[in-house]
N, C-alpha and C. Protein backbone atom coordinates (compact mmCIF):
# COMPACT_ATOMS: atom_id res chain seq x y z
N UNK A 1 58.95 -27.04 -38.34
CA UNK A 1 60.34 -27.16 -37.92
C UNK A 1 60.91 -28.45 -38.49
N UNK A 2 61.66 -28.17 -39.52
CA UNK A 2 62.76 -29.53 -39.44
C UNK A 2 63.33 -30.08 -38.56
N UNK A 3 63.34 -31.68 -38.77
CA UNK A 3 64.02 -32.48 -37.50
C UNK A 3 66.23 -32.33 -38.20
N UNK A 4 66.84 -32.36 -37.35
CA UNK A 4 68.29 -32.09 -37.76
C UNK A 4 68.70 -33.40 -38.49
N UNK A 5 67.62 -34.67 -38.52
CA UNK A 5 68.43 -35.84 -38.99
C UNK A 5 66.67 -36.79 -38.95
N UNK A 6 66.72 -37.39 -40.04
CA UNK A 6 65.50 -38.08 -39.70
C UNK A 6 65.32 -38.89 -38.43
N UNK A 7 64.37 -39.40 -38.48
CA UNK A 7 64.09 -40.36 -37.09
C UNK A 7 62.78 -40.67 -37.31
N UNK A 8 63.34 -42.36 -37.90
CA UNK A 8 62.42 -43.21 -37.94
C UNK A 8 61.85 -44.68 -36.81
N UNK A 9 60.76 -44.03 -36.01
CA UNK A 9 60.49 -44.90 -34.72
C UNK A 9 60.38 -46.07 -35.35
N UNK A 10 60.74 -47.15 -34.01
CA UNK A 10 60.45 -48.52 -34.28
C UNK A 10 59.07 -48.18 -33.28
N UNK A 11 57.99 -49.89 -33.58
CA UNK A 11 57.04 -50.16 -33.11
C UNK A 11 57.54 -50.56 -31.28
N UNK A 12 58.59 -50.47 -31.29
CA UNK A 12 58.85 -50.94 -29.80
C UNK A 12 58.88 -49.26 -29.03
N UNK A 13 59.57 -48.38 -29.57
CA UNK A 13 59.63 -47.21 -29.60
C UNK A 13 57.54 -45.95 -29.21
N UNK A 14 57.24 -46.57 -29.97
CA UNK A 14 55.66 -46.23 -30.15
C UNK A 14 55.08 -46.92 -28.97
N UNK A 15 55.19 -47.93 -28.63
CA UNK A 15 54.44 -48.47 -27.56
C UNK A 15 54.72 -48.11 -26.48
N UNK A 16 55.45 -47.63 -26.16
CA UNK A 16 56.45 -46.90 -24.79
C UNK A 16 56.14 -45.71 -24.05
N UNK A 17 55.92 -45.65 -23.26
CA UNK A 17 55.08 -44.51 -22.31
C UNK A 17 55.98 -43.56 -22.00
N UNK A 18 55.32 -41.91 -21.99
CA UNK A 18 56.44 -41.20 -21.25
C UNK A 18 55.61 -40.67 -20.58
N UNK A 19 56.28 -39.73 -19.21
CA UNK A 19 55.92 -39.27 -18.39
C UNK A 19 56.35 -37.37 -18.04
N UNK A 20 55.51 -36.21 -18.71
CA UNK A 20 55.63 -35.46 -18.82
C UNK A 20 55.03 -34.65 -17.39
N UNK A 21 56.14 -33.55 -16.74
CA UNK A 21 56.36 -33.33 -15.03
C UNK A 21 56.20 -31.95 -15.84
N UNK A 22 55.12 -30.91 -15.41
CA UNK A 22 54.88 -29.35 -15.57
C UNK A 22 54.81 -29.49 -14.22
N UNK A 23 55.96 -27.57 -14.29
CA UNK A 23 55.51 -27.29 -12.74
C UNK A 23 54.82 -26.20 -13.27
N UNK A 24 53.57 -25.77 -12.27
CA UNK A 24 53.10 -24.93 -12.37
C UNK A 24 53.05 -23.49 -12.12
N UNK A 25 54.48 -23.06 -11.40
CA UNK A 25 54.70 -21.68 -11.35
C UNK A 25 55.10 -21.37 -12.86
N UNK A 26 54.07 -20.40 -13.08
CA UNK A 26 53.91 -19.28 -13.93
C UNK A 26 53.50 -20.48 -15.26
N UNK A 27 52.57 -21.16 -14.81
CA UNK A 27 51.99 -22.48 -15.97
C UNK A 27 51.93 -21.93 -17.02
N UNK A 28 51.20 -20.54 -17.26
CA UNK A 28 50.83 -20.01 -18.64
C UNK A 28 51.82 -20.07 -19.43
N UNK A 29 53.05 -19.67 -19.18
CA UNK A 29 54.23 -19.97 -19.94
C UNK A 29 54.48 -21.42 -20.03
N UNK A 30 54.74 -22.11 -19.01
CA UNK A 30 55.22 -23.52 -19.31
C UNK A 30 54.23 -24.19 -20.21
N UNK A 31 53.19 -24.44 -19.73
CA UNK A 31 52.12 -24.79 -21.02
C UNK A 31 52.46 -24.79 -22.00
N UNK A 32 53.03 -23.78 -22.95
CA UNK A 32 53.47 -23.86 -24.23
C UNK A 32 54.94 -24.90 -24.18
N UNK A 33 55.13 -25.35 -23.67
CA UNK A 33 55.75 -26.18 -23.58
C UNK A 33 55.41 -27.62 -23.75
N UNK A 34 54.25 -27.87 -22.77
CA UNK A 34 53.49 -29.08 -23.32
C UNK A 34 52.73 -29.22 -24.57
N UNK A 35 51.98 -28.10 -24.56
CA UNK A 35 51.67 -28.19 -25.62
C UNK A 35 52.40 -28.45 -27.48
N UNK A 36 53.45 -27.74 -27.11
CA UNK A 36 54.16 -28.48 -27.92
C UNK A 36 54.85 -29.19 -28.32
N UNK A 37 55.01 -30.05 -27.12
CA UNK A 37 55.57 -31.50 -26.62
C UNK A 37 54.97 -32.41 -27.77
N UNK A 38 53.61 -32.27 -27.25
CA UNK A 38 52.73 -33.11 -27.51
C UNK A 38 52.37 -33.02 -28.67
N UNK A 39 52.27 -31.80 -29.27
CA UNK A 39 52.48 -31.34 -30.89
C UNK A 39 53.12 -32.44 -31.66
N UNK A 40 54.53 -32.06 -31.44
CA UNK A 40 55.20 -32.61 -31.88
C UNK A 40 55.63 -34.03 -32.37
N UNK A 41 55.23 -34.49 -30.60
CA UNK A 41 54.98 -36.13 -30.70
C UNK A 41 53.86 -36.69 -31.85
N UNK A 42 52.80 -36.00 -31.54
CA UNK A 42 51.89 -36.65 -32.71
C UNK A 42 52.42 -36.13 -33.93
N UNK A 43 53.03 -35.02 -34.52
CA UNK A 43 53.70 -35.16 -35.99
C UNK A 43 55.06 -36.05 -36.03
N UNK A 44 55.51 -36.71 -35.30
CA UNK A 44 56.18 -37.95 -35.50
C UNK A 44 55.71 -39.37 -34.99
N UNK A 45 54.34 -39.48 -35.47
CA UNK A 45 53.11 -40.70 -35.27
C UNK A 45 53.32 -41.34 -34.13
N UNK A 46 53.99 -40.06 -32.87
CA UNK A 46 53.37 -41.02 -31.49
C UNK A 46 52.29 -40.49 -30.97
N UNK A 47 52.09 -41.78 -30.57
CA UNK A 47 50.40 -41.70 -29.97
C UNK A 47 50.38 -40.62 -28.67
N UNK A 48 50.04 -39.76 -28.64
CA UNK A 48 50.01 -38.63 -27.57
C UNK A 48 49.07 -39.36 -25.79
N UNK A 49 48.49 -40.39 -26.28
CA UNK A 49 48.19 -41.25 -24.98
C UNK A 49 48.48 -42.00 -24.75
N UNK A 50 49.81 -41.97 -24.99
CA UNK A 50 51.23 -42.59 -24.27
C UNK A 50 51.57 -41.64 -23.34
N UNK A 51 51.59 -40.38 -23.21
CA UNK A 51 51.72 -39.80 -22.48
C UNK A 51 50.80 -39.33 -21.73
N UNK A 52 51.93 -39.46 -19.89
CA UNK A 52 50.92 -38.90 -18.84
C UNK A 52 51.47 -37.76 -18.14
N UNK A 53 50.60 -37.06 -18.02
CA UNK A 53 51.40 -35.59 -17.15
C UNK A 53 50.76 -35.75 -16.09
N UNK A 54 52.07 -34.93 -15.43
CA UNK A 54 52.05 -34.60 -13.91
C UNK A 54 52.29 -32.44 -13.22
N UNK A 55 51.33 -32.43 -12.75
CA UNK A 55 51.68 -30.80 -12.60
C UNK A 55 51.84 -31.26 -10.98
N UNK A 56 52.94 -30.18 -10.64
CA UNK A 56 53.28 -30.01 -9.86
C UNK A 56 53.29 -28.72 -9.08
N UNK A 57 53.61 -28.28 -8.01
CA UNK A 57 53.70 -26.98 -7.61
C UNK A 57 54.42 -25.73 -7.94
N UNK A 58 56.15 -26.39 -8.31
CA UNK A 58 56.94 -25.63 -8.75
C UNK A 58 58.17 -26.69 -9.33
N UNK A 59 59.38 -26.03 -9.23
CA UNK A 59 60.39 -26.85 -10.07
C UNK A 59 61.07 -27.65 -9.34
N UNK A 60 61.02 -27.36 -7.80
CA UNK A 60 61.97 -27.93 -6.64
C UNK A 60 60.86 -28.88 -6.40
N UNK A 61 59.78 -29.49 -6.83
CA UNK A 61 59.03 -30.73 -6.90
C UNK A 61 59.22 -31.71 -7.46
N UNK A 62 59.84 -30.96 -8.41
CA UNK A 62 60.22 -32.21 -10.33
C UNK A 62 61.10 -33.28 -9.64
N UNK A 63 61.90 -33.04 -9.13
CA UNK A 63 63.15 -34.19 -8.90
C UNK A 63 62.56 -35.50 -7.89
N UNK A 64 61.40 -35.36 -6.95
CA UNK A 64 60.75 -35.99 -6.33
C UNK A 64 60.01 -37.16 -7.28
N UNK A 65 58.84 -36.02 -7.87
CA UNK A 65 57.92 -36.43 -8.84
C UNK A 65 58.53 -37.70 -9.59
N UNK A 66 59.23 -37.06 -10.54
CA UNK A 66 60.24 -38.09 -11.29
C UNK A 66 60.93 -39.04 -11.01
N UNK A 67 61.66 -39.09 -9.55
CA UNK A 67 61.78 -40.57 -8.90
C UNK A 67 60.64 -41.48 -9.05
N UNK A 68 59.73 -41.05 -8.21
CA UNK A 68 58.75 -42.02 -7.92
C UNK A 68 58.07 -42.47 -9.63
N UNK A 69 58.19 -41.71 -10.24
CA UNK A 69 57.41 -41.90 -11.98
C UNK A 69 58.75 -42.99 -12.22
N UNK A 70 60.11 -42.76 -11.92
CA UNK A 70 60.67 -43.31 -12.94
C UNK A 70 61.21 -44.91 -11.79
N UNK A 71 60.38 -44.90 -10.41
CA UNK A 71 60.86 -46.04 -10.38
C UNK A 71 59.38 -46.59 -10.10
N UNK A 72 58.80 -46.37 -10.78
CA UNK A 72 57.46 -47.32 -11.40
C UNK A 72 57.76 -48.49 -12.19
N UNK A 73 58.65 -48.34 -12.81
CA UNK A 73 58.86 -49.08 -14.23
C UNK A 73 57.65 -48.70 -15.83
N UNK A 74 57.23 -47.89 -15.19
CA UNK A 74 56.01 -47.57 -15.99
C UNK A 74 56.40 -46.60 -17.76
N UNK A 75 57.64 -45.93 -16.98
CA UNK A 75 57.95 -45.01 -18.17
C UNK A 75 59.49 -45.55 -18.89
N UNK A 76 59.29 -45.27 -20.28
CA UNK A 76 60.83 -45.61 -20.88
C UNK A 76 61.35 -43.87 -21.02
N UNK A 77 60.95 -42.83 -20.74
CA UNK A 77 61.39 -41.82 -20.43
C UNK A 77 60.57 -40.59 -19.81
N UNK A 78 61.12 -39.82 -19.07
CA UNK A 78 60.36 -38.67 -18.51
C UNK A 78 61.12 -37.26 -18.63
N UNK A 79 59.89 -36.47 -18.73
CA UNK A 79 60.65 -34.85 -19.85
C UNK A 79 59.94 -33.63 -18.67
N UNK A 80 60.85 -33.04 -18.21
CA UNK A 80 60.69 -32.37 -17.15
C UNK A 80 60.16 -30.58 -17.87
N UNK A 81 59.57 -29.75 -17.31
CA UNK A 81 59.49 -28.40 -17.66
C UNK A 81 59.10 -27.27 -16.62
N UNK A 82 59.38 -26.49 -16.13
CA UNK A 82 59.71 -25.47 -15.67
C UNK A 82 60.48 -24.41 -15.78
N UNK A 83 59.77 -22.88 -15.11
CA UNK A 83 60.87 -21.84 -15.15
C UNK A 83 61.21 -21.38 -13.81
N UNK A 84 61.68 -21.22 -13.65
CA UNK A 84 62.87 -20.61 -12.48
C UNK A 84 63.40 -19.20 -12.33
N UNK A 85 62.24 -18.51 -11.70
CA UNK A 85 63.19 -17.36 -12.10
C UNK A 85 62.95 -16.48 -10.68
N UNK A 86 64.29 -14.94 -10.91
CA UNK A 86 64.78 -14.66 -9.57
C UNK A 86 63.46 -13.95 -8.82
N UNK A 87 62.95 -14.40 -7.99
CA UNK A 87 61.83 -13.79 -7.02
C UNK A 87 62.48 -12.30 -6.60
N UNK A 88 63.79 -12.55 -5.92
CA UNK A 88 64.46 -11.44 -4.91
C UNK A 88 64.70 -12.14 -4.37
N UNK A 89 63.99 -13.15 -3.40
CA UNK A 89 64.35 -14.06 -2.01
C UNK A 89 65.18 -14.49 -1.77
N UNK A 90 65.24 -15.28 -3.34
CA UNK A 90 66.52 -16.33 -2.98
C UNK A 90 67.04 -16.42 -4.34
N UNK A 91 68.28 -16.67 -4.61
CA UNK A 91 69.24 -17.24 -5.83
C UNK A 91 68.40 -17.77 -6.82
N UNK A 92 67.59 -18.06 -7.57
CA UNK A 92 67.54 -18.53 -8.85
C UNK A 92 68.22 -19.77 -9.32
N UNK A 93 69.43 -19.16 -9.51
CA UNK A 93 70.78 -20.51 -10.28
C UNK A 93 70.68 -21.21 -8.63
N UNK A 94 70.51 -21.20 -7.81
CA UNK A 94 70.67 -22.27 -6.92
C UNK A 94 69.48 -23.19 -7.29
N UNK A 95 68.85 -22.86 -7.23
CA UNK A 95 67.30 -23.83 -7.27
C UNK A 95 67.46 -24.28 -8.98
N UNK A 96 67.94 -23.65 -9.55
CA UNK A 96 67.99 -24.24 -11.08
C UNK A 96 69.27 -25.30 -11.13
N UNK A 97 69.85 -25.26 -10.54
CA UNK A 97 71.11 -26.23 -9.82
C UNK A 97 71.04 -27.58 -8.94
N UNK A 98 70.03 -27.23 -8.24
CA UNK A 98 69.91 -28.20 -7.58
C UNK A 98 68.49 -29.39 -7.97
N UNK A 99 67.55 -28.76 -9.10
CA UNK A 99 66.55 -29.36 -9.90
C UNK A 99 67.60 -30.17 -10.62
N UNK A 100 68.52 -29.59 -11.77
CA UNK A 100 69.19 -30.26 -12.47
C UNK A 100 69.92 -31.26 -12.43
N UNK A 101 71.03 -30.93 -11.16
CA UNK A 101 71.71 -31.71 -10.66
C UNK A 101 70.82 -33.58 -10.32
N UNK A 102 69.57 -32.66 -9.54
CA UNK A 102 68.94 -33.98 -8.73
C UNK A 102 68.27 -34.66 -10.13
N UNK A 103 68.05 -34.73 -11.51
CA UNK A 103 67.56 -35.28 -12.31
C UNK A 103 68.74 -35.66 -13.04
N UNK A 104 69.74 -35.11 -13.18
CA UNK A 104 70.79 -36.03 -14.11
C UNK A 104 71.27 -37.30 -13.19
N UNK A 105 71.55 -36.92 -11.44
CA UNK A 105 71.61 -38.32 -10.65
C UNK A 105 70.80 -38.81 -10.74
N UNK A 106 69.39 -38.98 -10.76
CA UNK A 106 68.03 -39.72 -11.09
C UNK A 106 68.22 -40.49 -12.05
N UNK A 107 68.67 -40.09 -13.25
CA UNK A 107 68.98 -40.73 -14.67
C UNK A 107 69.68 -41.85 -14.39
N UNK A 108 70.94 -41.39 -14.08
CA UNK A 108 71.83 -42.22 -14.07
C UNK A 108 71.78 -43.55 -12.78
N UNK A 109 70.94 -43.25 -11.82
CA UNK A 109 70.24 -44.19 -10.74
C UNK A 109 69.62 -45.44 -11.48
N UNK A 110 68.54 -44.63 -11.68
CA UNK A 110 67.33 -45.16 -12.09
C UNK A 110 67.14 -46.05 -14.12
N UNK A 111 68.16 -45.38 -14.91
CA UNK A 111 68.41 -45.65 -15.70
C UNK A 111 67.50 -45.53 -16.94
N UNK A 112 66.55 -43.98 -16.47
CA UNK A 112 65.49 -43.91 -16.92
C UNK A 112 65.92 -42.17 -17.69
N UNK A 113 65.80 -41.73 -19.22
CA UNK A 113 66.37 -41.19 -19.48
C UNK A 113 65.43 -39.64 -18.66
N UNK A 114 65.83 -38.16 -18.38
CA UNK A 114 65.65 -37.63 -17.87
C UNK A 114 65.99 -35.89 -19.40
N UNK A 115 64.68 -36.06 -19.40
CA UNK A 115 64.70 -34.81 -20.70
C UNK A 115 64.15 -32.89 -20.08
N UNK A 116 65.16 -32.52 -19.80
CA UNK A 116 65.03 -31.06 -19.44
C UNK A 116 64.27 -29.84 -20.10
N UNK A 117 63.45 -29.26 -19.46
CA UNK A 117 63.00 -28.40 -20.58
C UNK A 117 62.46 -27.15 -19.48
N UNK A 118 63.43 -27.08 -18.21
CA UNK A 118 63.27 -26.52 -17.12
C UNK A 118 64.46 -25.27 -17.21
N UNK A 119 63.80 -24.14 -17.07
CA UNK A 119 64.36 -22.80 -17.88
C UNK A 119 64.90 -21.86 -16.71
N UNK A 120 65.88 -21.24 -17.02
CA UNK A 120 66.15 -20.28 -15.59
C UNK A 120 66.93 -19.20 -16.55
N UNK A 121 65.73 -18.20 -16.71
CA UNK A 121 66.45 -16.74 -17.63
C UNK A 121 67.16 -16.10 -16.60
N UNK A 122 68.29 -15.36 -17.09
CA UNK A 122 69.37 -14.65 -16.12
C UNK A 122 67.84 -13.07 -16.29
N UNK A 123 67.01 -12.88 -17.15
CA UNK A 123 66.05 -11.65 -16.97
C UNK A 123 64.77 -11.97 -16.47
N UNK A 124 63.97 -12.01 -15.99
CA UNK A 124 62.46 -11.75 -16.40
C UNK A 124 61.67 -10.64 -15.40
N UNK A 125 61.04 -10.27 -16.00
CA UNK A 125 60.23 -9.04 -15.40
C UNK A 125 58.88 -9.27 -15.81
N UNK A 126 57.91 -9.70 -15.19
CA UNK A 126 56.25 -9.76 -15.64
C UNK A 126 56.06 -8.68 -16.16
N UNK A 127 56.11 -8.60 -17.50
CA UNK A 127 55.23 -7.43 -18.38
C UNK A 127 55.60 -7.98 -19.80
N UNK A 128 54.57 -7.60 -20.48
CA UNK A 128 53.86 -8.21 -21.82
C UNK A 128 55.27 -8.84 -22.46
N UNK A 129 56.20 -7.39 -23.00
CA UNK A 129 56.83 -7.97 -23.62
C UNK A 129 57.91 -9.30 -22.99
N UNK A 130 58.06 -9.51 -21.59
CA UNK A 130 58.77 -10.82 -21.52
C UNK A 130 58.16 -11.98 -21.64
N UNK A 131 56.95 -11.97 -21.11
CA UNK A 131 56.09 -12.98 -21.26
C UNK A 131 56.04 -13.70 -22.72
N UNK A 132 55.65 -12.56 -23.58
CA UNK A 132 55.56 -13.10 -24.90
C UNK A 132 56.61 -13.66 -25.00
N UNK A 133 57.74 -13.53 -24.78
CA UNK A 133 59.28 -13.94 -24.90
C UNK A 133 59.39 -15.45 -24.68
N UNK A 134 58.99 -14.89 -23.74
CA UNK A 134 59.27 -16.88 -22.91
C UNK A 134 58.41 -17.36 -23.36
N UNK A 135 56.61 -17.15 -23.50
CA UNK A 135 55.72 -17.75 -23.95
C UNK A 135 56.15 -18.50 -25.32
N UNK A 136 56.94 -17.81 -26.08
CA UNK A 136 57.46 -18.26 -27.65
C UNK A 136 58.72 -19.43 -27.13
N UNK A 137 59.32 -19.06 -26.37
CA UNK A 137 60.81 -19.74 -26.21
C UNK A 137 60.10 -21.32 -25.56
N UNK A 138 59.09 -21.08 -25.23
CA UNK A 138 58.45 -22.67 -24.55
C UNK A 138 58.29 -23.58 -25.88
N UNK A 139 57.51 -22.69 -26.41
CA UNK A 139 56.87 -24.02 -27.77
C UNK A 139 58.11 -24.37 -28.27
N UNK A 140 59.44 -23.56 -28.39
CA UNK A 140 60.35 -23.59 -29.36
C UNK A 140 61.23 -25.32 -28.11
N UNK A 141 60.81 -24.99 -26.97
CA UNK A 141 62.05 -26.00 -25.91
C UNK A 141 60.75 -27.45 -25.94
N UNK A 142 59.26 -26.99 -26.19
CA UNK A 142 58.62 -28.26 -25.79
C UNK A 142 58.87 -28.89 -27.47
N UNK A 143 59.08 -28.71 -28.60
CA UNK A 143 59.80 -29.12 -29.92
C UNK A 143 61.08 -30.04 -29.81
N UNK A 144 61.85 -28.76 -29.11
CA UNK A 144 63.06 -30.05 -28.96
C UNK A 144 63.15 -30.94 -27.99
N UNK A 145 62.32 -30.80 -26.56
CA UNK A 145 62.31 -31.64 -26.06
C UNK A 145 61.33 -32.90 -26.34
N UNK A 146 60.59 -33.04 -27.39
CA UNK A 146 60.41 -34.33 -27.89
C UNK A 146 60.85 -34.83 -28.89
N UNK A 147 62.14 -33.91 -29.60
CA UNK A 147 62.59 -34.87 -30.74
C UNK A 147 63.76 -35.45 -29.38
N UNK A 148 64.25 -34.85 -28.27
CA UNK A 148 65.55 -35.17 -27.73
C UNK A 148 64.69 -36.62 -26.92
N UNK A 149 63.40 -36.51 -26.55
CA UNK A 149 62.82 -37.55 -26.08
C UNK A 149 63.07 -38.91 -26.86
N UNK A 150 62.25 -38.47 -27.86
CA UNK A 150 61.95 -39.57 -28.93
C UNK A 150 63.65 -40.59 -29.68
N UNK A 151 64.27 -39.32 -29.81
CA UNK A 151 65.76 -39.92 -30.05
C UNK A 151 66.40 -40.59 -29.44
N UNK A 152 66.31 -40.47 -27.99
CA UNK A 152 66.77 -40.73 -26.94
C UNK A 152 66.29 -42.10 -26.36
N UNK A 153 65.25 -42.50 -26.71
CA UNK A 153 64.15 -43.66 -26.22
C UNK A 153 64.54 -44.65 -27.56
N UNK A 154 64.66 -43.95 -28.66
CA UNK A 154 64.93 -44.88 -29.95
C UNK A 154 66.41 -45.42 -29.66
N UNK A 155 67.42 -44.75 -29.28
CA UNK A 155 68.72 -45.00 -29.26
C UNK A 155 68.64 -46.13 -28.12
N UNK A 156 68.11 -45.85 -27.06
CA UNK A 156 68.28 -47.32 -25.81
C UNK A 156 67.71 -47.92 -26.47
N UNK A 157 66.16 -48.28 -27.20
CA UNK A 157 65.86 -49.37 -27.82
C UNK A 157 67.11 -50.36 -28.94
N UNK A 158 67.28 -49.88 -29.64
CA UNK A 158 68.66 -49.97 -30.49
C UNK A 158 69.81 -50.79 -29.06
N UNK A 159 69.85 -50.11 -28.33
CA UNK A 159 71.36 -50.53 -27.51
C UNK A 159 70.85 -51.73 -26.65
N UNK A 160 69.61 -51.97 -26.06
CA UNK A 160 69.00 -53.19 -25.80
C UNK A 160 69.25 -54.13 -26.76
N UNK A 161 68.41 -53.90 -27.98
CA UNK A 161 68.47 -55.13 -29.07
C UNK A 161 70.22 -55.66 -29.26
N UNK A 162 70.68 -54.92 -29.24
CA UNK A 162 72.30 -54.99 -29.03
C UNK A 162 72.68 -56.09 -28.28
N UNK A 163 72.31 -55.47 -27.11
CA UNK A 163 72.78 -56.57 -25.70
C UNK A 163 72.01 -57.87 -25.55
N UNK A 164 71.29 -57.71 -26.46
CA UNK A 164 70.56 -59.31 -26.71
C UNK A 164 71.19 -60.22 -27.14
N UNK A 165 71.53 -59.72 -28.30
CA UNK A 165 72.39 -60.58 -29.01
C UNK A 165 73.13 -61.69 -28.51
């Protein structure tokens, strides 16, 4: 996969920890997500043990998780992943609403950037062919969610050195 624009890390950038939140409903799918998180990161020479994951139960965990990760001081960013999808029980887009919601206020709290990769298909039906579906659509979201990581962590580095000045 081509990156849309190069992106060349600084060494301040590389040294910098992130903190990767899997929930584990329906892991087999999300997995491909980390996994190609982490892919990715190491084909743009970050050190993949910089990163620490966290599994969780489900997606209405992430927003917890990620407080407490992001007021560690430990991480210069954390990349969330989960799917969300309609049981029958209950709404779907509510719980995919209220994950989201509670991590973009987190961000902006905490000042710690907050990278989504938490999925809520308007379809899914357990049988082969959706699975494969989503199984593919993960590697394709854990890709962009580490160039949106990596960009994202490079750009505050940049806007720090700024405010030094």
């Amino acid at each position: 996969m081509n990156q849309p624009y190069p992106l060349q890390l600084s060494e301040q950038t590389r040294s910098q920890r992130i903190a990767f939140i899997r929930a584990d409903w329906h892991g087999d799918i999300v997995e491909n997500c980390h996994a190609s998180f982490l892919a990715t990161l190491a084909e743009r020479d970050f050190d993949t043990e910089q990163v620490d994951t966290f599994t969780v139960p489900g997606v209405f965990e992430i927003p917890l998780q990620a407080k407490l990760l992001a007021k560690s001081g430990r991480y210069a960013a954390i990349v969330a992943s989960g799917f969300i999808v309609d049981g029958g029980i209950y709404r779907h887009d509510f719980v995919s609403t209220a994950v989201i919601d509670a991590m973009m206020a987190l961000q902006m709290e905490q000042e710690v950037p907050m990278i989504s990769a938490v999925l809520t298909p308007h379809h899914f039906h357990e049988h082969e062919s959706h699975t494969a579906f989503f199984r593919e659509h993960f590697l394709t979201k854990g890709r962009e969610a580490a160039e949106a990581c990596l960009q994202t962590m490079e750009n505050l580095n940049q806007v720090r050195k700024l405010s030094e000045r």
